[in-house]
Structures are given as C-alpha cells and as structure tokens.
Protein backbone atom coordinates (compact mmCIF):
# COMPACT_ATOMS: atom_id res chain seq x y z
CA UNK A 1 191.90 207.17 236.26
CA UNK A 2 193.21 210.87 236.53
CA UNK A 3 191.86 213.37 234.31
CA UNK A 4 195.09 213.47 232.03
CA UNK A 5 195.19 210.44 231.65
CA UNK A 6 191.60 210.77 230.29
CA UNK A 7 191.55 214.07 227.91
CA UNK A 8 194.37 211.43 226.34
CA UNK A 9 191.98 208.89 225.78
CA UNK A 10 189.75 211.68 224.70
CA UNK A 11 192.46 212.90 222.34
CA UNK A 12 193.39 209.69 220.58
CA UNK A 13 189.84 208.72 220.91
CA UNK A 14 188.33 211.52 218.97
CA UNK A 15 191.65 211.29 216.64
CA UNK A 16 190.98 207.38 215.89
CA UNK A 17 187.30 208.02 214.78
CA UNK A 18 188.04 211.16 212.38
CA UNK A 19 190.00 208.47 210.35
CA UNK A 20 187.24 205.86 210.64
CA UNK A 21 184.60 209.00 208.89
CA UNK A 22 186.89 209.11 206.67
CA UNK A 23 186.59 205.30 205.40
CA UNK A 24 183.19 204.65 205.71
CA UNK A 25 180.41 204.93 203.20
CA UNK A 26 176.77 206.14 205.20
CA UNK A 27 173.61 206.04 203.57
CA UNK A 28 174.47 203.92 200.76
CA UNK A 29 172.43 200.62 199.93
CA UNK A 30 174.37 197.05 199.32
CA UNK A 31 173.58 196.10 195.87
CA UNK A 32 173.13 192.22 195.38
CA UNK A 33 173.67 190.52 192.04
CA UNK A 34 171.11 187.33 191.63
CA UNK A 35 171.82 187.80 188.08
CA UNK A 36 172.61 189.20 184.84
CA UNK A 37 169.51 191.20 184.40
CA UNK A 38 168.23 191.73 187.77
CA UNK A 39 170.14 193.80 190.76
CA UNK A 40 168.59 194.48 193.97
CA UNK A 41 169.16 197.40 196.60
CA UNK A 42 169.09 196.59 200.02
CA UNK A 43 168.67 199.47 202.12
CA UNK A 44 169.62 199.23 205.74
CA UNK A 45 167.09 201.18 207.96
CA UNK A 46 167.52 200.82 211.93
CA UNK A 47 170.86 198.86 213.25
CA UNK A 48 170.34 197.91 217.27
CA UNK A 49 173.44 197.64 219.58
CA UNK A 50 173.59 197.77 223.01
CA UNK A 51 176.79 197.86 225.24
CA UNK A 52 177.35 197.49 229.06
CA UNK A 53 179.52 200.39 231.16
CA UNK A 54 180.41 198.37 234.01
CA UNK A 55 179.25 200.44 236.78
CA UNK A 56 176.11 202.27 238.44
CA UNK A 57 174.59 205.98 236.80
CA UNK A 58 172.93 208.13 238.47
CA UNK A 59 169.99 209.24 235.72
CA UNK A 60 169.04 212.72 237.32
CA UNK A 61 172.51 214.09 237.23
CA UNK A 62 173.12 212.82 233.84
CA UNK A 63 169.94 214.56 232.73
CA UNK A 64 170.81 218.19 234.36
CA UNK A 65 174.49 217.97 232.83
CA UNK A 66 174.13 216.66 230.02
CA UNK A 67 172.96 217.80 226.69
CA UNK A 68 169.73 216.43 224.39
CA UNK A 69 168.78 214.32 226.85
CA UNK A 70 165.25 213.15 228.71
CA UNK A 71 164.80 211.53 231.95
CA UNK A 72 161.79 209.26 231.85
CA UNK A 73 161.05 208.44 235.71
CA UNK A 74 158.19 206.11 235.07
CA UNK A 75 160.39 203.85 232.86
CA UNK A 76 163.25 204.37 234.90
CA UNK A 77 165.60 205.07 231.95
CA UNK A 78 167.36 208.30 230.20
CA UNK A 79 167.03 209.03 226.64
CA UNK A 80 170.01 210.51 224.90
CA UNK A 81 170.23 211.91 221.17
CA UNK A 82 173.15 212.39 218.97
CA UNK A 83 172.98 214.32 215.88
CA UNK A 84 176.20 212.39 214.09
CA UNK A 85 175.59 210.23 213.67
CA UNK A 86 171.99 209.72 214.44
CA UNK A 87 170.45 207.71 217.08
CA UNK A 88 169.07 207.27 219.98
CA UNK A 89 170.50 205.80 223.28
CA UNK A 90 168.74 204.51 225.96
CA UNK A 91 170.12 204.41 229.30
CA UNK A 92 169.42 202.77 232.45
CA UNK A 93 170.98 202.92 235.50
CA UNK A 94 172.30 199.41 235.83
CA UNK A 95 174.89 200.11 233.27
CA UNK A 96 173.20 198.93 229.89
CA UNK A 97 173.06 201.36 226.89
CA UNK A 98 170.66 200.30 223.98
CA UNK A 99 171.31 202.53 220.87
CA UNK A 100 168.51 202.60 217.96
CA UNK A 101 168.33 204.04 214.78
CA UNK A 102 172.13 204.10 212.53
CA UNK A 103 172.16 203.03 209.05
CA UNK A 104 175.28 200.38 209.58
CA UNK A 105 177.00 198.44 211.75
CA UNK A 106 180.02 200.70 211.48
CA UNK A 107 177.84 203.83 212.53
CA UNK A 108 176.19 201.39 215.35
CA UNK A 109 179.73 201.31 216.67
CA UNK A 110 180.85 204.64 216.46
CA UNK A 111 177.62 206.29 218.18
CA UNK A 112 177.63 203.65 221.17
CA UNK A 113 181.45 205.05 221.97
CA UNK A 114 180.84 208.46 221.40
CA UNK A 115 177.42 207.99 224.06
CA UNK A 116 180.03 206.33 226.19
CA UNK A 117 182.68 208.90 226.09
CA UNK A 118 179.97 211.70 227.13
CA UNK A 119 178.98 209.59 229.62
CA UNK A 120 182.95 209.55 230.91
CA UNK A 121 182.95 213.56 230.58
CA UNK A 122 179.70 213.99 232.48
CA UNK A 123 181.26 212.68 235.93
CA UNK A 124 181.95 209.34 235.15
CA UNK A 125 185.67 208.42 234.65
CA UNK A 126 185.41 204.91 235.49
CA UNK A 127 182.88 204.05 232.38
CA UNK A 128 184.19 201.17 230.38
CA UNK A 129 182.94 200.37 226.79
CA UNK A 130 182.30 196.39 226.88
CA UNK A 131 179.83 193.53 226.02
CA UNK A 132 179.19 195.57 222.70
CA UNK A 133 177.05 193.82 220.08
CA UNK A 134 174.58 194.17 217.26
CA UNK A 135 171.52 192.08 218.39
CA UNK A 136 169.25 193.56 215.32
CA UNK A 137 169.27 195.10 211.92
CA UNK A 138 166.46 195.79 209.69
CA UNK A 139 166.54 196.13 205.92
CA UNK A 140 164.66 196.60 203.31
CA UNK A 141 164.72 195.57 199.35
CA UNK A 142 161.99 195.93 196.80
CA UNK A 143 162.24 192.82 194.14
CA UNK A 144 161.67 193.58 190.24
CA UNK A 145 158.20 191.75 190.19
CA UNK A 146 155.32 191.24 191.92
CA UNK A 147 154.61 187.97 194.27
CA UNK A 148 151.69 185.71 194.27
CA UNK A 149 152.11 185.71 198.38
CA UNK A 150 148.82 182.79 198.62
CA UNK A 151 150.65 180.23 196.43
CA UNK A 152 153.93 180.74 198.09
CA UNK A 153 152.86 180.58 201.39
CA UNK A 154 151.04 177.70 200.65
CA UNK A 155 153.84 175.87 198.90
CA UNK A 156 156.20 176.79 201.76
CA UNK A 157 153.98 176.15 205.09
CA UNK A 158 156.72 174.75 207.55
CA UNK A 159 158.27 178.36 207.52
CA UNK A 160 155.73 181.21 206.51
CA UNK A 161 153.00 182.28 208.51
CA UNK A 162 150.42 184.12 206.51
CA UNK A 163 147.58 185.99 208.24
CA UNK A 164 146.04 188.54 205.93
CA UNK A 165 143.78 189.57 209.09
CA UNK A 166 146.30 190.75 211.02
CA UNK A 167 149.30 191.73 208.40
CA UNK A 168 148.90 191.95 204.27
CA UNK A 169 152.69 190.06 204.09
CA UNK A 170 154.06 186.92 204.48
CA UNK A 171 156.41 185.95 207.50
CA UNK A 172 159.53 183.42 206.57
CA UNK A 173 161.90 182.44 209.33
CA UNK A 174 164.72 180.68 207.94
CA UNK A 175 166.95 178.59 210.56
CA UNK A 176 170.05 178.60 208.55
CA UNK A 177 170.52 182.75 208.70
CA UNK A 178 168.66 183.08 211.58
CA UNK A 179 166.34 185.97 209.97
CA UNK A 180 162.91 186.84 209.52
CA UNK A 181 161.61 187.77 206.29
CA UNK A 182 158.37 189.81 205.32
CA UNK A 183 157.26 189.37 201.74
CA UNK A 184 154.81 192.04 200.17
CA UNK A 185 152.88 191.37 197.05
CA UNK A 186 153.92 194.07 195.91
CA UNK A 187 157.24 192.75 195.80
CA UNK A 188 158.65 194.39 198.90
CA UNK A 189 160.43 192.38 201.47
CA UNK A 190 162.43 193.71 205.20
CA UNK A 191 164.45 191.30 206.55
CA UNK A 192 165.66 191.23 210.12
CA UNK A 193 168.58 189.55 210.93
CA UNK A 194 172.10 190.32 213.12
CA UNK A 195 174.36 191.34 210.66
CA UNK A 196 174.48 192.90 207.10
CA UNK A 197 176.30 189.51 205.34
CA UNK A 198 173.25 187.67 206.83
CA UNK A 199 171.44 190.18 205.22
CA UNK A 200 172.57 189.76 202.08
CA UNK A 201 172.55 185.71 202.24
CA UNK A 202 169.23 185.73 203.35
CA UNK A 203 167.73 187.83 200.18
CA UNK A 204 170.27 186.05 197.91
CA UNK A 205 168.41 182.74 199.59
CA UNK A 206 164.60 184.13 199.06
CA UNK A 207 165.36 184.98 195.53
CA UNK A 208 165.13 181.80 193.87
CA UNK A 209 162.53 180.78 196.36
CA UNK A 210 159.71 183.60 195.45
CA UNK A 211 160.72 183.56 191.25
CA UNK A 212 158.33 180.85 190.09
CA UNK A 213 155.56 182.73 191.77
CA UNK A 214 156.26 186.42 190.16
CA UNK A 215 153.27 187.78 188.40
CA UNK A 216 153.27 190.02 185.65
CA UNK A 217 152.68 193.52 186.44
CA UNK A 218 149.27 194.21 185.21
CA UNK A 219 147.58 197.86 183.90
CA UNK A 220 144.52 198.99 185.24
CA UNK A 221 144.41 202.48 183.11
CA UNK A 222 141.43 202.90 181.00
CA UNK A 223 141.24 204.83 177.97
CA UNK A 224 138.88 208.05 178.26
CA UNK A 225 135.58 208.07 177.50
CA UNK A 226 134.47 209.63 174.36
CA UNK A 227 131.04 211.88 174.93
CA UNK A 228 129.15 209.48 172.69
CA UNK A 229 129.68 206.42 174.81
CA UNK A 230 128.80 208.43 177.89
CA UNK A 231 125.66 209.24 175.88
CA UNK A 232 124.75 205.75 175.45
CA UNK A 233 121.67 204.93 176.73
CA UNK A 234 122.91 201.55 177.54
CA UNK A 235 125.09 203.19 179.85
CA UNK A 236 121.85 204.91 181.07
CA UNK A 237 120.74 204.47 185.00
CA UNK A 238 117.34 205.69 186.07
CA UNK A 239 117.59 206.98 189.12
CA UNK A 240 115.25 205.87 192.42
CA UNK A 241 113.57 209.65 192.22
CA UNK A 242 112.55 211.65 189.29
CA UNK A 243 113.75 215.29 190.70
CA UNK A 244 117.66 214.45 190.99
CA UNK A 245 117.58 213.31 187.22
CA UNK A 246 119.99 210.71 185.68
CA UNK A 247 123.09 209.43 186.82
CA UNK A 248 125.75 208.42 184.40
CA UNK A 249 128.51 205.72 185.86
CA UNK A 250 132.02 206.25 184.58
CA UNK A 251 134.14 203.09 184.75
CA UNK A 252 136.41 205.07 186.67
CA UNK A 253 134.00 205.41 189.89
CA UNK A 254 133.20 208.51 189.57
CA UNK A 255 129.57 209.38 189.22
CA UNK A 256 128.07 212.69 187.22
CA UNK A 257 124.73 214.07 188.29
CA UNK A 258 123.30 215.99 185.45
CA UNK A 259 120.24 216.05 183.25
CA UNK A 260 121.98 217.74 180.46
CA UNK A 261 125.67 216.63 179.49
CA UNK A 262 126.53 219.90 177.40
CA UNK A 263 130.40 219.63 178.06
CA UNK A 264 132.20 216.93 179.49
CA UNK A 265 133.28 216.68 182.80
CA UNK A 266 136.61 215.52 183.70
C-alpha cells in the first residue's frame, strides 16, 4: 500500500465517521417499558471489543511515536488512550487490540478503527481492521422497589448463587440470553451480556421474575425528641462510675454526657 493510496483511506475514513457522530446518540440510557406505570433506565457502563490487525507490532516504537500511550514491559502489552471517544486500548504485539471502557456498541466500533488507523499512521501501513467483535457489555438499571434477595434466591436455586459472605447480591445466569445478572436488595441489578438487545431481553425477562418478592419501602425516620421525654427517668442510665455522671440514650445512637440538660443538644 503506497502512502496515497492511504491518506485516501484516511480521507474517506475520517469523512465516513463525521457522518456516523452525527447519527448517534452517546450517553443516553435505553428506557424499557414492563408496563404502564413502571419504566426502567438501563444505563450502559463499559462495552469490550477487541479486534485483530493481522500482522506483528513492535511495542517500543509505538510507544516513542505515538501519543497517550504506556509501554508496560512486564505485561508485555501497550496501553493507548483516546479522548473521543473514551477508552482504553490494549495492545500486544501479536496483533490483538482489546478496547475497554465506551458507552455503546456504536462508540466500541468507532474507537477500535480510529486505534487502528493511528496504528497505520505510526509506521504501519499494512494494519488491517478484522475479527472485530463485542465479547462484553455491562449495564446497569435500578428497579422501582426493593427485593427480598433470600426468598428469591431460594425460590430460584438452579440459577442464582447467593453468598452474602463474599458479595451482598444475588448472581442469575440465564441460558436463554446468555447473561449474568446481579440483583441488589436495594433494587439494583448490572447485567452482563454481549449485546445491548440481550440487554434489554434479559431485564425485560427478570422483571416478572423478582415482582412477587418486592418489599415495600420502609421509613426509619424518627420524630425528635421533646426535652421532657429525654428527661424521663425511665429513659435514665446510671452510669458504671459516679464522676462521669449520667448518660442519656437517644434512639438515634447518639449518646449525651451531661449532668445538667439546660438546652438541648442536637
């Protein structure tokens, strides 16, 4: 390949992707319908692509040359950054690029041919963009209600692995999608999976599965206490010496050491 015929590539390259920024919608969440009340965001958070350039790199010169970039000699890989969009590519010298941290598929694809096109202008003419494909994408949606995570991993035991030791959610593998779900009490759930429509079927298939074991949300503020209810002497506590004085227990927690309670402290 001569070098016109590559500042053409270049040319139509850079020309093609302008109109591809142009169409796509970054940083917004997919919004899923499960029903007439109740919509839920799914926020993609890390997309993982890799790609193969067909031919042999030399790390070192790619590190002096190039721009935002780290050689890592113990790992035997180069670590490349790109501002627009962002990720990180990781390099080796075999060939293989693995690039980390987009917010779509569409931006997955657009970063791994831009770190291939530097690649080209850094020396390397004969770098082909091929074997490209998403291998992981991680999401995350937070579900109107609360989840009684015991009961539903006990209903559901062939697919959930619950080990409150090691990690306060539920894992749920699901064959069908081929995704991993982890389900917070709290109502949080990530989901890893290949693609965003497997994404979406795969929260649109936990839905129904984790409704009969919502809980309602439940209030824990207590109304403040009135001086004459601290002043209880039910509420009293002798203390183990007689020098400190008396401690008073809010329900709160909080403890007050005082003998004398002229004002109230907050």
């Amino acid at each position: 390949m001569n070098e016109s015929v590559l500042n053409a590539n270049m040319i139509y390259y850079n020309h093609d992707l302008r109109i591809q920024e142009e169409n796509t919608m970054s940083n917004e969440s997919i919004q899923v319908g499960l029903n007439t009340t109740d919509n839920v965001h799914i926020v993609i958070n890390n997309v993982t692509s890799n790609f193969k350039t067909k031919t042999h790199l030399d790390l070192r010169n790619l590190a002096r040359r190039g721009y935002n970039t780290e050689y890592k000699r113990e790992q035997g890989k180069l670590i490349m950054k790109l501002r627009k969009p962002k990720t990180t590519a990781n390099i080796w010298s075999k060939g293989k690029v693995i690039c980390v941290g987009c917010s779509s598929e569409h931006e997955a694809r657009i970063a791994s041919r831009r770190v291939a096109r530097i690649i080209q202008k850094l020396g390397y003419p004969e770098v082909k963009f091929c074997s490209y494909k998403v291998t992981n994408i991680l999401a995350t949606c937070t579900l109107p209600f609360p989840i009684r995570i015991i009961s539903f991993a006990e209903k559901y035991k062939a697919n959930t692995e619950y080990e409150p030791e090691l990690n306060p959610g539920v894992m749920y593998r699901t064959k069908e999608f081929k995704a991993t779900l982890q389900i917070f009490s709290s109502g949080k759930i990530s989901v890893h999976a290949q693609s965003e429509a497997l994404i979406r079927r795969a929260v649109e298939y936990i839905y129904p599965l984790v409704w009969p074991f919502r809980r309602e949300q439940e209030s824990n503020v207590q109304p403040p206490m009135t001086i004459e209810e601290i002043q209880a002497p039910e509420q009293k506590t002798e203390s183990t010496t007689g020098d400190q004085g008396s401690v008073y227990h809010r329900p709160g927690g909080e403890f007050i050491g005082s003998c004398q309670l002229n004002t109230l402290v907050l």
